[in-house]
PDB file of N, CA and C in Angstrom:
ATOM      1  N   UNK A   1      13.870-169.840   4.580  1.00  0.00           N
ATOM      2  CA  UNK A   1      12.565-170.389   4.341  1.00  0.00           C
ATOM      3  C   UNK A   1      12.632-171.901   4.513  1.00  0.00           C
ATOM      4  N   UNK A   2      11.695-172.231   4.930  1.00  0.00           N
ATOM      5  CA  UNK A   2      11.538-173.683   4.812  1.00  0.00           C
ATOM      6  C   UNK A   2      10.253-174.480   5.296  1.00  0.00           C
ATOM      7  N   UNK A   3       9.970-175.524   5.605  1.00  0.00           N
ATOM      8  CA  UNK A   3       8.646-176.312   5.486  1.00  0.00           C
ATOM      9  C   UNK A   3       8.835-177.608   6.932  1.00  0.00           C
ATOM     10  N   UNK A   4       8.092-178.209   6.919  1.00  0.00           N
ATOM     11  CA  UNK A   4       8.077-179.294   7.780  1.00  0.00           C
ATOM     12  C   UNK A   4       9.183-180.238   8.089  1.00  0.00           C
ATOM     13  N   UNK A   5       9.897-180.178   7.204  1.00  0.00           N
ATOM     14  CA  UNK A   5      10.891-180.978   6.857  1.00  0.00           C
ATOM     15  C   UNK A   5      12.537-180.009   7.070  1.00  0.00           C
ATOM     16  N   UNK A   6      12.454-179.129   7.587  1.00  0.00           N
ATOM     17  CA  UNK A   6      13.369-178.038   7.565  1.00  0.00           C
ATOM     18  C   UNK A   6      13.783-177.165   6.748  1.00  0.00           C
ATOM     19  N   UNK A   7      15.115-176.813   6.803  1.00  0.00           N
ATOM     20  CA  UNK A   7      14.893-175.601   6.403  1.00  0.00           C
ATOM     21  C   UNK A   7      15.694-175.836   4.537  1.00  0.00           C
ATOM     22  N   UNK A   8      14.971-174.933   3.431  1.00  0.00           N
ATOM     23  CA  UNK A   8      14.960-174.981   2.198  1.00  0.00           C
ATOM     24  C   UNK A   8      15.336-174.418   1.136  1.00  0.00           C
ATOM     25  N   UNK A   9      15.768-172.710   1.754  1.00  0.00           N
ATOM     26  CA  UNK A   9      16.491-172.216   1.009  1.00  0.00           C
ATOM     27  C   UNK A   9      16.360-170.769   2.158  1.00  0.00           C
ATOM     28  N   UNK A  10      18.031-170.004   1.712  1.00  0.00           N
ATOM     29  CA  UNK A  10      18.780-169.187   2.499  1.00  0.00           C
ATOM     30  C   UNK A  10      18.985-167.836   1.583  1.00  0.00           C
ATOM     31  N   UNK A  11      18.921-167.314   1.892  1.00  0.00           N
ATOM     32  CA  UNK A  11      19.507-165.729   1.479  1.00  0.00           C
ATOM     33  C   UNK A  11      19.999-164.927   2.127  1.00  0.00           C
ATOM     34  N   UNK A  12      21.092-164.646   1.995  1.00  0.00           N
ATOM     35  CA  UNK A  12      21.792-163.759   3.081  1.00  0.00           C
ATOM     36  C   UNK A  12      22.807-163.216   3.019  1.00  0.00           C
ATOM     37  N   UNK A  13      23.417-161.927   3.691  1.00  0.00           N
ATOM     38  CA  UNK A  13      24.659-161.551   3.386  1.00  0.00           C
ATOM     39  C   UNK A  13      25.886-162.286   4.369  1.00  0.00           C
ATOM     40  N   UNK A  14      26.698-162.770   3.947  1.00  0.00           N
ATOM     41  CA  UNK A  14      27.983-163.316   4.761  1.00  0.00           C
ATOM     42  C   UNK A  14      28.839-161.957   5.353  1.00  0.00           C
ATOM     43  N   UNK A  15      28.917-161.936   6.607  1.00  0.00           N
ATOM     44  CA  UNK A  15      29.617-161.398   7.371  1.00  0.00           C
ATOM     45  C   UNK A  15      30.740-161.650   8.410  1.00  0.00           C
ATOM     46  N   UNK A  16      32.101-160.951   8.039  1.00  0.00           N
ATOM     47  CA  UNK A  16      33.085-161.848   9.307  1.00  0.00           C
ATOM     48  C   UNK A  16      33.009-161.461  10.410  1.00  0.00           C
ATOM     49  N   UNK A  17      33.965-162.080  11.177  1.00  0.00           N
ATOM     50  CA  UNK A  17      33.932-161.788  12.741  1.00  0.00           C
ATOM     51  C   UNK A  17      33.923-160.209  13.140  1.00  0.00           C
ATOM     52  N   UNK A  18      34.574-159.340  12.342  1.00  0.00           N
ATOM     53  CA  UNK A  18      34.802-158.206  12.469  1.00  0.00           C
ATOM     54  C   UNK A  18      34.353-157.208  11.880  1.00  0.00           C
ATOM     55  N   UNK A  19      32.829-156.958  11.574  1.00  0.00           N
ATOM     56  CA  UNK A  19      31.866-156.217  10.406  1.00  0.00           C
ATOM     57  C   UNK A  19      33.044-155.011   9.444  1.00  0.00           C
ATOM     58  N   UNK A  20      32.890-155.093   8.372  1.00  0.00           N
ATOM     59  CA  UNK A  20      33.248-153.447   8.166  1.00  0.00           C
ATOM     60  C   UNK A  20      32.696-153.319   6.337  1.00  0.00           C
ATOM     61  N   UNK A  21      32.895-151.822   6.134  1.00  0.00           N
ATOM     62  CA  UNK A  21      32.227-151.833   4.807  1.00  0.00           C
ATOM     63  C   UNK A  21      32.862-152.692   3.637  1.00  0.00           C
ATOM     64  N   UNK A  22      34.129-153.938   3.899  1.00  0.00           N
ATOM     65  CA  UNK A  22      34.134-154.982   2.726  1.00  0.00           C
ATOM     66  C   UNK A  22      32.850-155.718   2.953  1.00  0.00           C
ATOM     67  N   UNK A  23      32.429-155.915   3.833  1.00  0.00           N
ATOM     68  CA  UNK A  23      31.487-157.128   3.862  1.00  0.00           C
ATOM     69  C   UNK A  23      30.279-157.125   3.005  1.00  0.00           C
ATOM     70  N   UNK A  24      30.642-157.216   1.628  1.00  0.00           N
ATOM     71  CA  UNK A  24      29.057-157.349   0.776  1.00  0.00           C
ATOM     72  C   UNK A  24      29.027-158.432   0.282  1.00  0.00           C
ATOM     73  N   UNK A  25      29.736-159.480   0.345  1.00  0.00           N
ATOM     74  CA  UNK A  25      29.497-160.887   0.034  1.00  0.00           C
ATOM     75  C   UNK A  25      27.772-161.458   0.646  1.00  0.00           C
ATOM     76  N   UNK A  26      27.261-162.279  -0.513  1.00  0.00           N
ATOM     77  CA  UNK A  26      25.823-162.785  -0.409  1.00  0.00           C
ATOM     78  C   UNK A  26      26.025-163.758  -0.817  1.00  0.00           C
ATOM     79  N   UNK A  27      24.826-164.602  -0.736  1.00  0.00           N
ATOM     80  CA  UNK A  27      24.651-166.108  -1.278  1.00  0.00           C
ATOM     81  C   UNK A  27      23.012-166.251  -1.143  1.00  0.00           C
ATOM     82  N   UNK A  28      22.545-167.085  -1.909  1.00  0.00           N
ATOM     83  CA  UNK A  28      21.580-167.863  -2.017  1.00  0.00           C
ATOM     84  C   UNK A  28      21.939-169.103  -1.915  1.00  0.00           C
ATOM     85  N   UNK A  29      20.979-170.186  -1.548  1.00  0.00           N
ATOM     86  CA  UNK A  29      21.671-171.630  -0.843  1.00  0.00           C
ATOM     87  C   UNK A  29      20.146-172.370  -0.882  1.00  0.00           C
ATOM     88  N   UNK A  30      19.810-173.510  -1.969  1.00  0.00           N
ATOM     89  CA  UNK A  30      18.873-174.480  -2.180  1.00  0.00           C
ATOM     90  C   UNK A  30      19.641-175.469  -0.854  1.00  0.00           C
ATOM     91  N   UNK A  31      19.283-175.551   0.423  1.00  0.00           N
ATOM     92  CA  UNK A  31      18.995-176.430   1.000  1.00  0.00           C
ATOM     93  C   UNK A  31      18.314-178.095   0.912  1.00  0.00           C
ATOM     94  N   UNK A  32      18.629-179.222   1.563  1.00  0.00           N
ATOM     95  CA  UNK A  32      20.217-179.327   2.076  1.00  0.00           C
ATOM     96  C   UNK A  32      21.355-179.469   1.362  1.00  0.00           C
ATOM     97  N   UNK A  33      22.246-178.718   0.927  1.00  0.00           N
ATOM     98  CA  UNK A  33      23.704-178.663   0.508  1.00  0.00           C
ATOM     99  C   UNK A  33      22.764-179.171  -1.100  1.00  0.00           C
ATOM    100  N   UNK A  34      22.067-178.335  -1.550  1.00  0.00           N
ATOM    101  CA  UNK A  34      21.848-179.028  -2.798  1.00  0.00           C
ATOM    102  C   UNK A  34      22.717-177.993  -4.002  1.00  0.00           C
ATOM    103  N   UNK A  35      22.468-176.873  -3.897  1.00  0.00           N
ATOM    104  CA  UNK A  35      22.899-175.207  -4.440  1.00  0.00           C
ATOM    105  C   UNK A  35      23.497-174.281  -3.955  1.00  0.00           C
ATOM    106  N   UNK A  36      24.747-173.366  -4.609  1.00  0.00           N
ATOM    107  CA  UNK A  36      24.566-172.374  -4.075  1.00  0.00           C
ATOM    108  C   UNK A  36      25.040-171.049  -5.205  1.00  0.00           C
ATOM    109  N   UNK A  37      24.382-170.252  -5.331  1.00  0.00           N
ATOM    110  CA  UNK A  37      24.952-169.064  -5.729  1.00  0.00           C
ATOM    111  C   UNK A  37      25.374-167.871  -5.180  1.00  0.00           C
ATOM    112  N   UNK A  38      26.044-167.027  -5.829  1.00  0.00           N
ATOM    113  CA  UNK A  38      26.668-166.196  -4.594  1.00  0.00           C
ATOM    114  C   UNK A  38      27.583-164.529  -5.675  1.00  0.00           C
ATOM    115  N   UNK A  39      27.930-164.251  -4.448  1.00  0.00           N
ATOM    116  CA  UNK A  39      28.721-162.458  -4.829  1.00  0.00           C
ATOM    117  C   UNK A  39      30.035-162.721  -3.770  1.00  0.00           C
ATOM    118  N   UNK A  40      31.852-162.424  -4.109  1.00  0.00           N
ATOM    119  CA  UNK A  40      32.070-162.399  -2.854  1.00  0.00           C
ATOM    120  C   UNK A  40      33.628-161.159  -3.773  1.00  0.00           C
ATOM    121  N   UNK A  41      34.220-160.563  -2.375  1.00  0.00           N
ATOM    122  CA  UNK A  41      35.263-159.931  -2.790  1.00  0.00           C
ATOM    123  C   UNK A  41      36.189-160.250  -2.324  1.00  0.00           C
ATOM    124  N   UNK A  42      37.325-160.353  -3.948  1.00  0.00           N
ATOM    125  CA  UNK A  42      38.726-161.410  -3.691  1.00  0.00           C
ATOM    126  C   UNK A  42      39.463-160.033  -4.088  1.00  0.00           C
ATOM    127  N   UNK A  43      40.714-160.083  -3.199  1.00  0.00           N
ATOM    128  CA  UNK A  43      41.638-159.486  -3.115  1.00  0.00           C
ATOM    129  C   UNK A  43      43.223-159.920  -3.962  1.00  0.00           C
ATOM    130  N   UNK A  44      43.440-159.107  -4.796  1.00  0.00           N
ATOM    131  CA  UNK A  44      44.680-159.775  -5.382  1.00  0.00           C
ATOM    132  C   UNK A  44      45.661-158.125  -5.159  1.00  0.00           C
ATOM    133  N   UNK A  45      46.703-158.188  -4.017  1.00  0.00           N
ATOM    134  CA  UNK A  45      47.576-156.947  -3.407  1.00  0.00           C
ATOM    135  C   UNK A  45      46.594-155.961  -3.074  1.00  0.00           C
ATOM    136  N   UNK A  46      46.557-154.749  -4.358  1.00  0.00           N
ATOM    137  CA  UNK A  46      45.606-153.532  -3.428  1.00  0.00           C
ATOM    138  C   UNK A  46      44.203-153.351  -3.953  1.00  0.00           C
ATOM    139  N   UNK A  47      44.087-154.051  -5.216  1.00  0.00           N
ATOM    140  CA  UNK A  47      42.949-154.041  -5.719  1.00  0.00           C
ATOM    141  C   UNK A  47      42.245-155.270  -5.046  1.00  0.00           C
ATOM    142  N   UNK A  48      41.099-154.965  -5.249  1.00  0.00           N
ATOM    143  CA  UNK A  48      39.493-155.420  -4.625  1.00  0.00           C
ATOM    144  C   UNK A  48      38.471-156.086  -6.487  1.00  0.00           C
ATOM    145  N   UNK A  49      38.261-157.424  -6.148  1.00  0.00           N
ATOM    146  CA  UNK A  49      37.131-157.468  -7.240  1.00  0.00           C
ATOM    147  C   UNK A  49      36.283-158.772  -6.430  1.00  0.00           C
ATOM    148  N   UNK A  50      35.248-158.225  -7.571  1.00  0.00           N
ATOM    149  CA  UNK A  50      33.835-158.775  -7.087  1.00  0.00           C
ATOM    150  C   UNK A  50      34.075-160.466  -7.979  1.00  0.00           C
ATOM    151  N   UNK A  51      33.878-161.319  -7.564  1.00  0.00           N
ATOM    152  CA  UNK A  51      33.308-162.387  -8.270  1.00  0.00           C
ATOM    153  C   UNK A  51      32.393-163.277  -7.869  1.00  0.00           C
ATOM    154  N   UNK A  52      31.565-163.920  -8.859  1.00  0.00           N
ATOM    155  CA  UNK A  52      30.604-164.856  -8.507  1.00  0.00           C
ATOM    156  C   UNK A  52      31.120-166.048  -8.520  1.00  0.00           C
ATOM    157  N   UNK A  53      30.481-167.049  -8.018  1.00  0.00           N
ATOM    158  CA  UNK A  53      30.300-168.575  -8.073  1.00  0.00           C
ATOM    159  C   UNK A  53      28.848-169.097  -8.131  1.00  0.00           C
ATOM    160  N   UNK A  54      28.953-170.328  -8.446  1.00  0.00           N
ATOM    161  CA  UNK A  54      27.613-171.136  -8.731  1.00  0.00           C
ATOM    162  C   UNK A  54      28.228-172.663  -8.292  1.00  0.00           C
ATOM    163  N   UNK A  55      27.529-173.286  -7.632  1.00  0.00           N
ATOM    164  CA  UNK A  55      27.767-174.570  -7.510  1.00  0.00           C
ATOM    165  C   UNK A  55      26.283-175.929  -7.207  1.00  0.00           C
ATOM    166  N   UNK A  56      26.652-176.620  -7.936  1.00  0.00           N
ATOM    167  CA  UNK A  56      25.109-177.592  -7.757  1.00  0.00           C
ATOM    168  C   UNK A  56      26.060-179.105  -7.559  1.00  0.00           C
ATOM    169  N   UNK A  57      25.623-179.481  -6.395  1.00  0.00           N
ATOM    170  CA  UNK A  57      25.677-180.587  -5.962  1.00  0.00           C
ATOM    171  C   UNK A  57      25.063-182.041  -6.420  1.00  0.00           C
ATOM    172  N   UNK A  58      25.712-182.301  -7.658  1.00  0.00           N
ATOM    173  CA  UNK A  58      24.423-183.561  -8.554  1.00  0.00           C
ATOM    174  C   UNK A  58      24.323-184.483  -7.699  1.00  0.00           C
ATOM    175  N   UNK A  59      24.984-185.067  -6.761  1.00  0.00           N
ATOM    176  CA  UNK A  59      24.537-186.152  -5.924  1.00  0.00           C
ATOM    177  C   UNK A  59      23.147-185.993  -5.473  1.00  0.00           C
ATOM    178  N   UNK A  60      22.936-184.836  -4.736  1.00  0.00           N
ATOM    179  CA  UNK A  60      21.394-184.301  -4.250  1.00  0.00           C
ATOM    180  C   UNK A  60      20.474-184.022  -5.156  1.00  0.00           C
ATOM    181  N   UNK A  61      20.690-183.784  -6.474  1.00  0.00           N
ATOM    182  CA  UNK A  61      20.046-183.345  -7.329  1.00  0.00           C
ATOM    183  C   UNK A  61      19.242-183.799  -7.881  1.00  0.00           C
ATOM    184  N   UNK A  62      17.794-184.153  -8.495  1.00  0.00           N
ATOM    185  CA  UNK A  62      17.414-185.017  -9.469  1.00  0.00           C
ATOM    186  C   UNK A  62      16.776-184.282 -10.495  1.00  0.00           C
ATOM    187  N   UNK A  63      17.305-184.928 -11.874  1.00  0.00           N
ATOM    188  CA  UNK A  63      16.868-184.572 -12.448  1.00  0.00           C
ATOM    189  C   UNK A  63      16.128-185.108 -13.891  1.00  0.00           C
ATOM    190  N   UNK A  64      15.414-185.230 -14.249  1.00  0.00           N
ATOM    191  CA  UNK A  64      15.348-185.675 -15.975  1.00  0.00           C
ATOM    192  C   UNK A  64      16.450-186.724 -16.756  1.00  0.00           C
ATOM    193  N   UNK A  65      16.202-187.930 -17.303  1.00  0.00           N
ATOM    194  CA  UNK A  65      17.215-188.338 -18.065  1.00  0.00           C
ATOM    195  C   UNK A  65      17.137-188.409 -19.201  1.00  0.00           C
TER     196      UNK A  65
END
């Protein structure tokens, strides 16, 4: 999505070069580089887990003091 000014926020699933059924990693993304939240799967030997992240960029950010 986005407006006159480009583009503003993203949703989408991340996919690698080589599709297959790991690929359920997502993100949401406040544009430009302001946010992002997300789903991704980390591998530790044979097990598989899901974890999230969150990250906010305060440089871009404004907020309230």
């Amino acid at each position: 999505m986005g407006d006159e000014t480009g583009k503003r926020l993203a949703l989408g699933v991340e996919q690698s070069d080589t599709p297959s059924a790991d690929d359920n990693d997502w993100h949401l993304v406040f544009e430009p580089d302001r946010a992002w939240i997300g789903m991704y799967v980390a591998r530790d030997g044979t097990r598989k887990y899901v974890k999230g992240f969150l990250s906010v960029n305060t440089d871009k950010v404004k907020y309230p003091r």
